[in-house]
PDBML (XML) file of the C-alpha atoms, coordinates in Angstrom:
<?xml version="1.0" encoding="UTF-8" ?>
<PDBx:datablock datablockName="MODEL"
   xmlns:PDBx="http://pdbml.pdb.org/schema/pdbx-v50.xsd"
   xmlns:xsi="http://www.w3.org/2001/XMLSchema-instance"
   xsi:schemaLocation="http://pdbml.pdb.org/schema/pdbx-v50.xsd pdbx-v50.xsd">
   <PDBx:atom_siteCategory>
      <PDBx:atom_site id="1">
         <PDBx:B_iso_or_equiv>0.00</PDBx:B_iso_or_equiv>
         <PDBx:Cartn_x>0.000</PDBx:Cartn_x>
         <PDBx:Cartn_y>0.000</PDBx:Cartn_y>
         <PDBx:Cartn_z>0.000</PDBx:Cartn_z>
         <PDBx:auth_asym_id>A</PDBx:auth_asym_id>
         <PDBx:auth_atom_id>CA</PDBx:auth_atom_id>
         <PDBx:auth_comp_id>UNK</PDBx:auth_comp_id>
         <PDBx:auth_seq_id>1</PDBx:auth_seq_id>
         <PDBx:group_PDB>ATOM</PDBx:group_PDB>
         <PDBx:label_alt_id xsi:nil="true" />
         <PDBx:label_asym_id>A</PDBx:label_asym_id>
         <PDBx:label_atom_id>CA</PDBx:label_atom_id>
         <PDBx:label_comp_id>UNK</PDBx:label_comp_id>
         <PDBx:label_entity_id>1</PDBx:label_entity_id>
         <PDBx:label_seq_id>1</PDBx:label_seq_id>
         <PDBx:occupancy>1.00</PDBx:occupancy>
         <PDBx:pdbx_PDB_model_num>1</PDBx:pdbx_PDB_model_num>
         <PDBx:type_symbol>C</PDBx:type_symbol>
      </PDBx:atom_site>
      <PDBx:atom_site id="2">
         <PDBx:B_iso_or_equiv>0.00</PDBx:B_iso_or_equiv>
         <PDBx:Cartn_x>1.154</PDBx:Cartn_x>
         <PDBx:Cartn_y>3.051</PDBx:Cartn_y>
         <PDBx:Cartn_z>-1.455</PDBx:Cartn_z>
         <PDBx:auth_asym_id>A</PDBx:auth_asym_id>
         <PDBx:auth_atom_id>CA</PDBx:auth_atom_id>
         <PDBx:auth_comp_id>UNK</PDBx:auth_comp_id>
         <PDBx:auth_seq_id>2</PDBx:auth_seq_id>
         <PDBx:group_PDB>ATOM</PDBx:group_PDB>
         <PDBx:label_alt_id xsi:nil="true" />
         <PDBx:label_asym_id>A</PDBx:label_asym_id>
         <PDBx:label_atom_id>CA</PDBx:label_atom_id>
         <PDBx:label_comp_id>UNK</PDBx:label_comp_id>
         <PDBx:label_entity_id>1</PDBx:label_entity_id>
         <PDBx:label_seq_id>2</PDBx:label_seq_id>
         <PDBx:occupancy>1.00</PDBx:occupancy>
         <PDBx:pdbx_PDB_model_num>1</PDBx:pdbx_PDB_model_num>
         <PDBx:type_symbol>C</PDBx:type_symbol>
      </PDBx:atom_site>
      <PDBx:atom_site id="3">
         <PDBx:B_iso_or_equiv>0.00</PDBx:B_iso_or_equiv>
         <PDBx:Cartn_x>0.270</PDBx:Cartn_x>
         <PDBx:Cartn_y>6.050</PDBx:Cartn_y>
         <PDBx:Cartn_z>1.279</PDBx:Cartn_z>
         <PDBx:auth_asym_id>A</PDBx:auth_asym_id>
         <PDBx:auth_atom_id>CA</PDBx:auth_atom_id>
         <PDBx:auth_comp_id>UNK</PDBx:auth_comp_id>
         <PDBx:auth_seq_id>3</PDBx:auth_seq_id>
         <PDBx:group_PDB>ATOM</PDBx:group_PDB>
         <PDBx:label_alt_id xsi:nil="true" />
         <PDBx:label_asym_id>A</PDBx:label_asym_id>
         <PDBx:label_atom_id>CA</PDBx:label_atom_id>
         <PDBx:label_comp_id>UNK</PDBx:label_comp_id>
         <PDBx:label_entity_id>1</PDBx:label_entity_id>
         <PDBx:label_seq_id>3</PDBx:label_seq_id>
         <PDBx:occupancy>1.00</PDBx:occupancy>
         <PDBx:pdbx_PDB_model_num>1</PDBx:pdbx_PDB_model_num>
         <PDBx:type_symbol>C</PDBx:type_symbol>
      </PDBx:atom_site>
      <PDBx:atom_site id="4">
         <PDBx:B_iso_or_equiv>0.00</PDBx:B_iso_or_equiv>
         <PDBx:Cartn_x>0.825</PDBx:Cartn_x>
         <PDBx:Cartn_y>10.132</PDBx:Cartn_y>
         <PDBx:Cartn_z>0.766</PDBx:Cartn_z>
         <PDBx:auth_asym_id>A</PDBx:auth_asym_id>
         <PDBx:auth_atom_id>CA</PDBx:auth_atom_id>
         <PDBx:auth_comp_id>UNK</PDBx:auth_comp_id>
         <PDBx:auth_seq_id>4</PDBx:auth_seq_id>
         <PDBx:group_PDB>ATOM</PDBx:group_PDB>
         <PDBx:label_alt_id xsi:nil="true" />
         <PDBx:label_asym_id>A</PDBx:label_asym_id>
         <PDBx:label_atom_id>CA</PDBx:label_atom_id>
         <PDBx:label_comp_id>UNK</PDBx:label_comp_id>
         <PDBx:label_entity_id>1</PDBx:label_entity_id>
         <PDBx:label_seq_id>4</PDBx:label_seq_id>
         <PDBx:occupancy>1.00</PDBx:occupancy>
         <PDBx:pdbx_PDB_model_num>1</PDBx:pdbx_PDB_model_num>
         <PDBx:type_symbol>C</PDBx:type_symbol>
      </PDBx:atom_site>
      <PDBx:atom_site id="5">
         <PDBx:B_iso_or_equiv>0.00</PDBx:B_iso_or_equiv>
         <PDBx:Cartn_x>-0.104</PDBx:Cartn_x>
         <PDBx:Cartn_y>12.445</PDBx:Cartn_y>
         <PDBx:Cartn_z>3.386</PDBx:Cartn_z>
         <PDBx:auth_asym_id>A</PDBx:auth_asym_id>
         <PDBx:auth_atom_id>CA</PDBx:auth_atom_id>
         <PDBx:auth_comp_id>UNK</PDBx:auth_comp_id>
         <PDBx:auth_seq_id>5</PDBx:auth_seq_id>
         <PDBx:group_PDB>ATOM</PDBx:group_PDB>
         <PDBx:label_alt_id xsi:nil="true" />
         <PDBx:label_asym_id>A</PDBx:label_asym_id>
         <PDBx:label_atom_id>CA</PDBx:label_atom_id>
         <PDBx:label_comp_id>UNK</PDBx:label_comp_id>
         <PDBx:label_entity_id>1</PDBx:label_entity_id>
         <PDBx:label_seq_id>5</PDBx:label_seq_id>
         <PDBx:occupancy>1.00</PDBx:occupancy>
         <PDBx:pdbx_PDB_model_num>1</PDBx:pdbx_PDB_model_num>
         <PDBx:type_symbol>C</PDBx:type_symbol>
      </PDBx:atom_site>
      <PDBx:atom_site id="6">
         <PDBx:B_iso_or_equiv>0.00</PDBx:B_iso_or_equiv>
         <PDBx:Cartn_x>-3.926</PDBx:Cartn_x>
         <PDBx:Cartn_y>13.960</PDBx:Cartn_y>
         <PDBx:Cartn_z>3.103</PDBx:Cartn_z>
         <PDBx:auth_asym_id>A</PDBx:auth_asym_id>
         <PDBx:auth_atom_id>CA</PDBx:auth_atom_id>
         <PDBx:auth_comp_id>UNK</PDBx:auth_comp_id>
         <PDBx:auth_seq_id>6</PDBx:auth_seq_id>
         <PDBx:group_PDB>ATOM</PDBx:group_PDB>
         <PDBx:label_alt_id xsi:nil="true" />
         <PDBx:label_asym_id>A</PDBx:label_asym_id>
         <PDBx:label_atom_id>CA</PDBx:label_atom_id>
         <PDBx:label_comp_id>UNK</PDBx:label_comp_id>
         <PDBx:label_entity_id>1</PDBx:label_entity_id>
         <PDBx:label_seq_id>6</PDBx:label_seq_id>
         <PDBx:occupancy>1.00</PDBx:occupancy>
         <PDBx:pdbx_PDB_model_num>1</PDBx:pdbx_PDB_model_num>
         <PDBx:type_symbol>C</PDBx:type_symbol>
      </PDBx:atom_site>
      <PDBx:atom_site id="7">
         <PDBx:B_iso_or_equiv>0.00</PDBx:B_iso_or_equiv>
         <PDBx:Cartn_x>-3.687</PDBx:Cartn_x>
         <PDBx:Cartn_y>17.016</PDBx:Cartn_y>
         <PDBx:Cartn_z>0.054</PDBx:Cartn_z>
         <PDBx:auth_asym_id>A</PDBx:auth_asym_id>
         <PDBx:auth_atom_id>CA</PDBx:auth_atom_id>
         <PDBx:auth_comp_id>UNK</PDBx:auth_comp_id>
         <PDBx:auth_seq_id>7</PDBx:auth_seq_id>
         <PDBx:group_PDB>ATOM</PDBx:group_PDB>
         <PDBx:label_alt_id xsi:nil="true" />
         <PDBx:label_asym_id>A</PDBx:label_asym_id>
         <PDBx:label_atom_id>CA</PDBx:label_atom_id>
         <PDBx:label_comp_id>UNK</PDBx:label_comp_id>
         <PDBx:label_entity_id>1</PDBx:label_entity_id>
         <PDBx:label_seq_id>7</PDBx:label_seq_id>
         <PDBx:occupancy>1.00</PDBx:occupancy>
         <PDBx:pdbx_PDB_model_num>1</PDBx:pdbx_PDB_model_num>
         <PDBx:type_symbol>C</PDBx:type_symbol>
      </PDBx:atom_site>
      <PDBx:atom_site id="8">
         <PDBx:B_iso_or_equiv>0.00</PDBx:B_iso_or_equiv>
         <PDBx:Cartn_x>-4.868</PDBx:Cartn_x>
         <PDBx:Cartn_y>19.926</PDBx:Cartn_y>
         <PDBx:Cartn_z>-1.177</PDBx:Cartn_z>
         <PDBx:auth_asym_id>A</PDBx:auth_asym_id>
         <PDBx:auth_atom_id>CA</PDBx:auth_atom_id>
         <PDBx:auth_comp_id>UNK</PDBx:auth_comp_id>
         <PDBx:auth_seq_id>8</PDBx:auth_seq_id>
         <PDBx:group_PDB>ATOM</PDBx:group_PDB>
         <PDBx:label_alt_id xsi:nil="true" />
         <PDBx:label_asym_id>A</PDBx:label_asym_id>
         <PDBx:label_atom_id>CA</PDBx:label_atom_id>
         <PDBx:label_comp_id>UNK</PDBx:label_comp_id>
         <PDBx:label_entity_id>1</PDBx:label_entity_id>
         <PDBx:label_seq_id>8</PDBx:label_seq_id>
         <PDBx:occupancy>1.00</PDBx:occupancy>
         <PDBx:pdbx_PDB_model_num>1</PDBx:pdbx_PDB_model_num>
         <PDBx:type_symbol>C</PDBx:type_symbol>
      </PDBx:atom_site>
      <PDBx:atom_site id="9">
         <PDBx:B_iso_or_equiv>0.00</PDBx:B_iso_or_equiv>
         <PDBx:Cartn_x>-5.512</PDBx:Cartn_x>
         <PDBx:Cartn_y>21.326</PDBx:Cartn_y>
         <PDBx:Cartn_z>2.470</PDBx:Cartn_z>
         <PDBx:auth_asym_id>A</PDBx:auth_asym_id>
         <PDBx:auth_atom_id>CA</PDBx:auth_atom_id>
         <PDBx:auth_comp_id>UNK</PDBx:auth_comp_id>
         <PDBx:auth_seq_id>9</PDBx:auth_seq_id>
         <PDBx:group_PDB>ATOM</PDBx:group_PDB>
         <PDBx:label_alt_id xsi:nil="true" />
         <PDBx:label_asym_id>A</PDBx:label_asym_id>
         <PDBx:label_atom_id>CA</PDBx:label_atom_id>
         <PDBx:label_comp_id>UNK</PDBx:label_comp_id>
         <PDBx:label_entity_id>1</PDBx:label_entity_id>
         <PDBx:label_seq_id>9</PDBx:label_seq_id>
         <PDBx:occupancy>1.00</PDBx:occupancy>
         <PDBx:pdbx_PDB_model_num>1</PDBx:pdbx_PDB_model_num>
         <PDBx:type_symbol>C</PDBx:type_symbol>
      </PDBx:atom_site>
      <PDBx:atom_site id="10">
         <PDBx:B_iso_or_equiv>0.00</PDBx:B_iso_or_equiv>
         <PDBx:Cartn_x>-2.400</PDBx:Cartn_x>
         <PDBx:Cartn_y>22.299</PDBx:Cartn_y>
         <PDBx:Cartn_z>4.318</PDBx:Cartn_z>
         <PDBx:auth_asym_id>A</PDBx:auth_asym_id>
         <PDBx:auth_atom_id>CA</PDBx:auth_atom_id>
         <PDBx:auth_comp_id>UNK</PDBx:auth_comp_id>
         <PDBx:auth_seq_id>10</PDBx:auth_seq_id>
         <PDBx:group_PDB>ATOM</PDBx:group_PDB>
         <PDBx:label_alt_id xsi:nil="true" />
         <PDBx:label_asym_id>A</PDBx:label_asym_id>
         <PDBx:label_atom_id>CA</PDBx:label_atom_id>
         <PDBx:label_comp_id>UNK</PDBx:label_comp_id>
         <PDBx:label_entity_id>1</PDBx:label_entity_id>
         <PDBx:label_seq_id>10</PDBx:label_seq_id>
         <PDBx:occupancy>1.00</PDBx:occupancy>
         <PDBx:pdbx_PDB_model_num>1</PDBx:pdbx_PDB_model_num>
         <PDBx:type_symbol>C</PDBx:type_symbol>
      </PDBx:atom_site>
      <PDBx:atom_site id="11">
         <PDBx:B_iso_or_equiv>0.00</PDBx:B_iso_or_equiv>
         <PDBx:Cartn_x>-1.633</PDBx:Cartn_x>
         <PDBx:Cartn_y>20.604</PDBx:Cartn_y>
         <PDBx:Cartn_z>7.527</PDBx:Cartn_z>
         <PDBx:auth_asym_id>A</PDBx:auth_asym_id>
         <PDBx:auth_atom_id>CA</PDBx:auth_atom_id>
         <PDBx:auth_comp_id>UNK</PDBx:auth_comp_id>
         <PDBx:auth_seq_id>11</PDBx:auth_seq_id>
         <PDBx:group_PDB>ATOM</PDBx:group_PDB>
         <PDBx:label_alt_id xsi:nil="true" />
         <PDBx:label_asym_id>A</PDBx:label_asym_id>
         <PDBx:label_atom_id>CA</PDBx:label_atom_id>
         <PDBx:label_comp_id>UNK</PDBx:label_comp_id>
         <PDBx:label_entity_id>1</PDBx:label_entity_id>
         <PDBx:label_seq_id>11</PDBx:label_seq_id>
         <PDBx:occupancy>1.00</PDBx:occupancy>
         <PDBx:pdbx_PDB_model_num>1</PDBx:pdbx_PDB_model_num>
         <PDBx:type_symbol>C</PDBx:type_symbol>
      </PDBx:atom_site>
      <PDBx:atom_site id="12">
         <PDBx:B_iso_or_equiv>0.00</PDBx:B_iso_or_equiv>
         <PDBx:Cartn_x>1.509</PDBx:Cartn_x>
         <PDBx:Cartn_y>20.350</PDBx:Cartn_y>
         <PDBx:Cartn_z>9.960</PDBx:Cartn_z>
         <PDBx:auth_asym_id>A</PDBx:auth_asym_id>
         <PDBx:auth_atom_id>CA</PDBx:auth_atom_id>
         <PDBx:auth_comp_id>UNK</PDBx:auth_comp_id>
         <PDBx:auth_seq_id>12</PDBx:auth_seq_id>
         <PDBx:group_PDB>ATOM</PDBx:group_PDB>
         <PDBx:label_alt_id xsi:nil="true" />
         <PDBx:label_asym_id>A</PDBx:label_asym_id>
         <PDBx:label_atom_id>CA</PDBx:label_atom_id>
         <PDBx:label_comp_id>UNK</PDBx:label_comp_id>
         <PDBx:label_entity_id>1</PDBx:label_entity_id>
         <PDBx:label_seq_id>12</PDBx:label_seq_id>
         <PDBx:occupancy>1.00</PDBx:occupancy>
         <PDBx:pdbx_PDB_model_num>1</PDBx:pdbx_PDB_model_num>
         <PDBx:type_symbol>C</PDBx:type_symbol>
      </PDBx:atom_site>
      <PDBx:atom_site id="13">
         <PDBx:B_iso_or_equiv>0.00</PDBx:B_iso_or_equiv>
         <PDBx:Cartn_x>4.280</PDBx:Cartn_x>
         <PDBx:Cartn_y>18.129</PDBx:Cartn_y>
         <PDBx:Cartn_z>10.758</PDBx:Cartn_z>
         <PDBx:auth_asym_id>A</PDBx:auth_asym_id>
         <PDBx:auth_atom_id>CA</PDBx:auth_atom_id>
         <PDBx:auth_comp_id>UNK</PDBx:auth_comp_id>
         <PDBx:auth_seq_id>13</PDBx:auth_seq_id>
         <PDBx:group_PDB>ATOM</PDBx:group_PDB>
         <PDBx:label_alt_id xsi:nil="true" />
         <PDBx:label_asym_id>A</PDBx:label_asym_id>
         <PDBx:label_atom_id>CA</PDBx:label_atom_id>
         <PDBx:label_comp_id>UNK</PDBx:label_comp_id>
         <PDBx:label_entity_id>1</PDBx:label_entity_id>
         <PDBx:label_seq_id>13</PDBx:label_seq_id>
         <PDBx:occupancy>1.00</PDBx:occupancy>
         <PDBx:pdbx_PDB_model_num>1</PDBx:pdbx_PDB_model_num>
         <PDBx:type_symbol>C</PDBx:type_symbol>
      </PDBx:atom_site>
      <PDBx:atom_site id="14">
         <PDBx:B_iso_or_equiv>0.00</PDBx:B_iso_or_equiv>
         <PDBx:Cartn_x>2.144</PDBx:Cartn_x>
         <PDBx:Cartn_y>17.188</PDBx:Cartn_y>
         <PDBx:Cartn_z>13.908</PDBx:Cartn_z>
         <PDBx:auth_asym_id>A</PDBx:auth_asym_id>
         <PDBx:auth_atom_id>CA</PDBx:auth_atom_id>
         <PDBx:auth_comp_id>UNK</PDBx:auth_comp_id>
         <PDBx:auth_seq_id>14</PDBx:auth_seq_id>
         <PDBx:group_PDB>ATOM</PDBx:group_PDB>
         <PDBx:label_alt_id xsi:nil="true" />
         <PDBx:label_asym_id>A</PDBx:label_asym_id>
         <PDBx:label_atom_id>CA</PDBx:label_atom_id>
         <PDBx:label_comp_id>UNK</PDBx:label_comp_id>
         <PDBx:label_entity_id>1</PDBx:label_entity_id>
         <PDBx:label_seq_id>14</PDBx:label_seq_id>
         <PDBx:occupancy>1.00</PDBx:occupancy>
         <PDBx:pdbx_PDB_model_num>1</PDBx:pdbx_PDB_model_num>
         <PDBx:type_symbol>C</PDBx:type_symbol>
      </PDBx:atom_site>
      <PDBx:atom_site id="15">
         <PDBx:B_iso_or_equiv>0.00</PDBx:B_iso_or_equiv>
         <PDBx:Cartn_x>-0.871</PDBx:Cartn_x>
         <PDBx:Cartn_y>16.109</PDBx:Cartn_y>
         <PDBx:Cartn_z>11.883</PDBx:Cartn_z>
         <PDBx:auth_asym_id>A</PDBx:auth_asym_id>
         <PDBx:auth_atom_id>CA</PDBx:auth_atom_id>
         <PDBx:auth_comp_id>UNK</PDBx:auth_comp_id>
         <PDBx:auth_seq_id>15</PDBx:auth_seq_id>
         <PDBx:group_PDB>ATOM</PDBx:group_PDB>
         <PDBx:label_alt_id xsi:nil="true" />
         <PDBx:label_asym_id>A</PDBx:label_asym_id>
         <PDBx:label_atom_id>CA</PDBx:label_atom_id>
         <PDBx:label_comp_id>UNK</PDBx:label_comp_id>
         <PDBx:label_entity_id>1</PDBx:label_entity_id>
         <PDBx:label_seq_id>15</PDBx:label_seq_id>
         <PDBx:occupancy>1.00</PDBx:occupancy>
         <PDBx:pdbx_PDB_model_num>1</PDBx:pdbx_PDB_model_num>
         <PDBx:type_symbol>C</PDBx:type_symbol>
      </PDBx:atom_site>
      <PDBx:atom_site id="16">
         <PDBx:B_iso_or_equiv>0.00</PDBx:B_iso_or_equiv>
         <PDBx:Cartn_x>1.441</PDBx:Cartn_x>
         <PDBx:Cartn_y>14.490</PDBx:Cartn_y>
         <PDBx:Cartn_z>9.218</PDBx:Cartn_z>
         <PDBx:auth_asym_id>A</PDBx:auth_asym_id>
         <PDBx:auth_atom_id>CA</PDBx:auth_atom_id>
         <PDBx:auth_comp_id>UNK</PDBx:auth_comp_id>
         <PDBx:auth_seq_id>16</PDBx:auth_seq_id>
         <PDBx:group_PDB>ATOM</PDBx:group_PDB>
         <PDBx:label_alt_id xsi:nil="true" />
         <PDBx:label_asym_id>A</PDBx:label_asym_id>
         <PDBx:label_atom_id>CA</PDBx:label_atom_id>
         <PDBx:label_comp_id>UNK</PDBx:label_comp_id>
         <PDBx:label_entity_id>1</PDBx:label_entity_id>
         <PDBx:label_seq_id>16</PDBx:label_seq_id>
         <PDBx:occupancy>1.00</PDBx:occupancy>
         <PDBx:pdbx_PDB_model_num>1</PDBx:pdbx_PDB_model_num>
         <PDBx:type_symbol>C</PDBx:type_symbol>
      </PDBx:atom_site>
      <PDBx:atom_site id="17">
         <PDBx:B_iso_or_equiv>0.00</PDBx:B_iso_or_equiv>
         <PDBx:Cartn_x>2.305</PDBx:Cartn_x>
         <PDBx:Cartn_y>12.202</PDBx:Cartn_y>
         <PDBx:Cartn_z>11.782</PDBx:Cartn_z>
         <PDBx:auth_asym_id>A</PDBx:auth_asym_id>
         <PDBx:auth_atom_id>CA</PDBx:auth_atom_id>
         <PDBx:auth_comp_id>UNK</PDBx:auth_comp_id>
         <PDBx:auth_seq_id>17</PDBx:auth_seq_id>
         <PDBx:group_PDB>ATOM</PDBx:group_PDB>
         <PDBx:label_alt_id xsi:nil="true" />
         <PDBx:label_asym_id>A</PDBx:label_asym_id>
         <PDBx:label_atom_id>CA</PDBx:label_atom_id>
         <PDBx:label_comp_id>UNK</PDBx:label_comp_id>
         <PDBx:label_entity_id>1</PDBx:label_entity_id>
         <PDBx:label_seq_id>17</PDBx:label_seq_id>
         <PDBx:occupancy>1.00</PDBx:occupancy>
         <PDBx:pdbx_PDB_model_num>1</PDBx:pdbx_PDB_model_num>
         <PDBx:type_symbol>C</PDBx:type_symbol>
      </PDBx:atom_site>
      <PDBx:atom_site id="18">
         <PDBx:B_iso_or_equiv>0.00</PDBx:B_iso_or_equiv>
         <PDBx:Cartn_x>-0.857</PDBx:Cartn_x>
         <PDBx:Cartn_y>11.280</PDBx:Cartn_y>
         <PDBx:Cartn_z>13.579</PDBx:Cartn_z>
         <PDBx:auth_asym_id>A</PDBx:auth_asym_id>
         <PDBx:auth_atom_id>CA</PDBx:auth_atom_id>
         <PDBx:auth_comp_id>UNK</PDBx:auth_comp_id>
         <PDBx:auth_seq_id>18</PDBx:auth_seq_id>
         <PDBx:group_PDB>ATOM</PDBx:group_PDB>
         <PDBx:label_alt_id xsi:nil="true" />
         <PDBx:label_asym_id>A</PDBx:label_asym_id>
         <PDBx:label_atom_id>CA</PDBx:label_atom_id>
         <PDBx:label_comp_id>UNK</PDBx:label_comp_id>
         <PDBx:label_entity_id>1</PDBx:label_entity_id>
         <PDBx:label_seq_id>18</PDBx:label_seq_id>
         <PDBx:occupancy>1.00</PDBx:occupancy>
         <PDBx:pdbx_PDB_model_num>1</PDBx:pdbx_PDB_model_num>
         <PDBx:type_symbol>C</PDBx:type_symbol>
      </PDBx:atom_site>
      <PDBx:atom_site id="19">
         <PDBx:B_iso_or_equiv>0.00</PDBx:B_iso_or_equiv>
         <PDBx:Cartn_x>-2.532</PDBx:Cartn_x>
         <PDBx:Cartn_y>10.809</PDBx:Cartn_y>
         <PDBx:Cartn_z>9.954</PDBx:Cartn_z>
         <PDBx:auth_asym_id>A</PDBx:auth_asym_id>
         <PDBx:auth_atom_id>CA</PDBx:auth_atom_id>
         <PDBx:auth_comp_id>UNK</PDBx:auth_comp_id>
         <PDBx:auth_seq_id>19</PDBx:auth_seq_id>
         <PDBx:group_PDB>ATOM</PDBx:group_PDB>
         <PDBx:label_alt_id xsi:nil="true" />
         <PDBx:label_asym_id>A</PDBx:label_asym_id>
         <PDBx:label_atom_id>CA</PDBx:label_atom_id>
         <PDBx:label_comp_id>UNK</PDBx:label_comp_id>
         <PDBx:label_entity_id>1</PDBx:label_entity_id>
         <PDBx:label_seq_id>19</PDBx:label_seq_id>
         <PDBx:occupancy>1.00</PDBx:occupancy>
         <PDBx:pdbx_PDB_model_num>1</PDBx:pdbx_PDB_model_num>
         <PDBx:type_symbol>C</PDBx:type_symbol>
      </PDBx:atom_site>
      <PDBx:atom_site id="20">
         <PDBx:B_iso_or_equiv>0.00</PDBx:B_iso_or_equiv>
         <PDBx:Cartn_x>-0.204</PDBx:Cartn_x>
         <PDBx:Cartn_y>8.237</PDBx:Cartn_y>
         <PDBx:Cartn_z>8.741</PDBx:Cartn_z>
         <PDBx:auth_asym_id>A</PDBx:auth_asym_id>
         <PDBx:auth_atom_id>CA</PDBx:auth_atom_id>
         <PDBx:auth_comp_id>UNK</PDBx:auth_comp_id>
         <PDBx:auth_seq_id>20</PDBx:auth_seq_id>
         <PDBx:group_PDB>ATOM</PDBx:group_PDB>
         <PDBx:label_alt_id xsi:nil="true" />
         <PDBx:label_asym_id>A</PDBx:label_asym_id>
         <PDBx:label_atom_id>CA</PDBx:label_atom_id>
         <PDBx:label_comp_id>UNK</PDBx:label_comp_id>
         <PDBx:label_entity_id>1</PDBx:label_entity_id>
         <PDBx:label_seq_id>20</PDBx:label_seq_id>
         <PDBx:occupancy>1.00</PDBx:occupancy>
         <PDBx:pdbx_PDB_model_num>1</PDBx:pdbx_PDB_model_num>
         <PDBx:type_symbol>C</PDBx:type_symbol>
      </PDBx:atom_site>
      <PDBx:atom_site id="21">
         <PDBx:B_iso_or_equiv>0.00</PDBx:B_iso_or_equiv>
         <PDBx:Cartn_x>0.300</PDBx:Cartn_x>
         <PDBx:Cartn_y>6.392</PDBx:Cartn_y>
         <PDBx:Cartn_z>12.559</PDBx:Cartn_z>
         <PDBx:auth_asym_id>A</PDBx:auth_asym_id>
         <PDBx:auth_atom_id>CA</PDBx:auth_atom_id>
         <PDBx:auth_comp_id>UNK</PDBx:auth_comp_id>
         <PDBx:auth_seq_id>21</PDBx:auth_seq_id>
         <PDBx:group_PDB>ATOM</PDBx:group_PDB>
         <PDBx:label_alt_id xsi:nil="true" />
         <PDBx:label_asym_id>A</PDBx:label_asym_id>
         <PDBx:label_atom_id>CA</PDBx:label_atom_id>
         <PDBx:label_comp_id>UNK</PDBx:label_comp_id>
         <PDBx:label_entity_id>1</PDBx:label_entity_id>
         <PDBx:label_seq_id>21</PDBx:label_seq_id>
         <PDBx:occupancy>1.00</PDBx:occupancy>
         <PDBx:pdbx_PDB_model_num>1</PDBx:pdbx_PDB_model_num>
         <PDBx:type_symbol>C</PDBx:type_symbol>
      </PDBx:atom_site>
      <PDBx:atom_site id="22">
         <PDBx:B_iso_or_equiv>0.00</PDBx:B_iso_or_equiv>
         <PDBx:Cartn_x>-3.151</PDBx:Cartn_x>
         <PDBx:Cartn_y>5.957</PDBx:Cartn_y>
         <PDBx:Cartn_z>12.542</PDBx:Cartn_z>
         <PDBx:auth_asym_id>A</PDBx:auth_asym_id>
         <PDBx:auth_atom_id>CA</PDBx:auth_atom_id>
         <PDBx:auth_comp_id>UNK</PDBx:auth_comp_id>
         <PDBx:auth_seq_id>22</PDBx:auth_seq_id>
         <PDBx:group_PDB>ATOM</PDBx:group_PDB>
         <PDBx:label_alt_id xsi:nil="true" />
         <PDBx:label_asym_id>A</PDBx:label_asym_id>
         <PDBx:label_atom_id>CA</PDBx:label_atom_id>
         <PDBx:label_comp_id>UNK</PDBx:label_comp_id>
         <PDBx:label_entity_id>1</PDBx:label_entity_id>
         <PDBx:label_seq_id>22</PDBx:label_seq_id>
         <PDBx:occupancy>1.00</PDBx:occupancy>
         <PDBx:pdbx_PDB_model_num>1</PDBx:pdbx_PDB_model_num>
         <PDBx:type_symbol>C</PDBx:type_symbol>
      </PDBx:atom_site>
      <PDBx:atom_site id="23">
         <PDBx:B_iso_or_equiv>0.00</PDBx:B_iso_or_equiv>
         <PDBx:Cartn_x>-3.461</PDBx:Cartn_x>
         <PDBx:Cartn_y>4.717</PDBx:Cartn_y>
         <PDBx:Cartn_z>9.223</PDBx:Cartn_z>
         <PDBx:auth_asym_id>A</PDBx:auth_asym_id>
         <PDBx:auth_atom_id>CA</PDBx:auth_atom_id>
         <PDBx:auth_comp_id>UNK</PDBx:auth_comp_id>
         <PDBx:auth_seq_id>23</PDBx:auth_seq_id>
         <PDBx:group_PDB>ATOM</PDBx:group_PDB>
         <PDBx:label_alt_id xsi:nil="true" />
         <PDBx:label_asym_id>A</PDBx:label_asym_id>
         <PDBx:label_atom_id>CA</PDBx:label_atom_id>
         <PDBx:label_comp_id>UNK</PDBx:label_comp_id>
         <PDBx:label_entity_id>1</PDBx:label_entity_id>
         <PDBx:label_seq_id>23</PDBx:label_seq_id>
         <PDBx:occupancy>1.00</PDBx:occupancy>
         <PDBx:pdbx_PDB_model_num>1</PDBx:pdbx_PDB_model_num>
         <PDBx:type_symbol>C</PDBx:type_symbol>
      </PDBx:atom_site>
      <PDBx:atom_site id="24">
         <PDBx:B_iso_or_equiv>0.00</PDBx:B_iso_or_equiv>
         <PDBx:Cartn_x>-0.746</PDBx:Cartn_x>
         <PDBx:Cartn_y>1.893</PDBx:Cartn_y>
         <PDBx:Cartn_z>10.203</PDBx:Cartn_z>
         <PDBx:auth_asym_id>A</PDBx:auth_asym_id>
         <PDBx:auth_atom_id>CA</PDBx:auth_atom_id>
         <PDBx:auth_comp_id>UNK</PDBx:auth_comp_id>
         <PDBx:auth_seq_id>24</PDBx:auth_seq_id>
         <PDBx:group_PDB>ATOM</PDBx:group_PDB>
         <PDBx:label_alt_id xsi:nil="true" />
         <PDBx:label_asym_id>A</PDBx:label_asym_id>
         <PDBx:label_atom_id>CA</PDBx:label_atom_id>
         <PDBx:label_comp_id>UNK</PDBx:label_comp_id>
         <PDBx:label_entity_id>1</PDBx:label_entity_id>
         <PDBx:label_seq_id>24</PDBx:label_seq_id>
         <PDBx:occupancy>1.00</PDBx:occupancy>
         <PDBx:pdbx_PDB_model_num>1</PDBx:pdbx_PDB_model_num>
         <PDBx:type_symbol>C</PDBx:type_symbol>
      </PDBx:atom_site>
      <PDBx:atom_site id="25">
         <PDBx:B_iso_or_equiv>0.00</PDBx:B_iso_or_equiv>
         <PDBx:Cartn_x>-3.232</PDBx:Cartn_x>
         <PDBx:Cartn_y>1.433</PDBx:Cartn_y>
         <PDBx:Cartn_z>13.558</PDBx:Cartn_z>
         <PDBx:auth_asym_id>A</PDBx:auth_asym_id>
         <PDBx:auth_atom_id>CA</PDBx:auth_atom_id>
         <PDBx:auth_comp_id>UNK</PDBx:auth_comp_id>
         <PDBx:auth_seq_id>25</PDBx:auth_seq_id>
         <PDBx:group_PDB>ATOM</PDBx:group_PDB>
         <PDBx:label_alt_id xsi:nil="true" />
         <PDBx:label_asym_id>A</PDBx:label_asym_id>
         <PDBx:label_atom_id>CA</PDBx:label_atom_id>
         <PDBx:label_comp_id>UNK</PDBx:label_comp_id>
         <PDBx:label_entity_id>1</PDBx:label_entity_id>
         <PDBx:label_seq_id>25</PDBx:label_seq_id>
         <PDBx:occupancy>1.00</PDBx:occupancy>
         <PDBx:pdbx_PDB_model_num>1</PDBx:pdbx_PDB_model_num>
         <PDBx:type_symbol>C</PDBx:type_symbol>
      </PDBx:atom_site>
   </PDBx:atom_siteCategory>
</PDBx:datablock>
């Protein structure tokens, strides 16, 4: 599986990291 942070919107380092951790969850 192939996974990019979330796009168009704009987010931080801090929700970069929470998005894809809880996407390995």
């Amino acid at each position: 599986l192939l996974v990019m942070p979330p796009y168009f919107f704009r987010y931080a380092q801090e929700e970069v990291r929470e998005f894809l951790m809880r996407f390995a969850d």
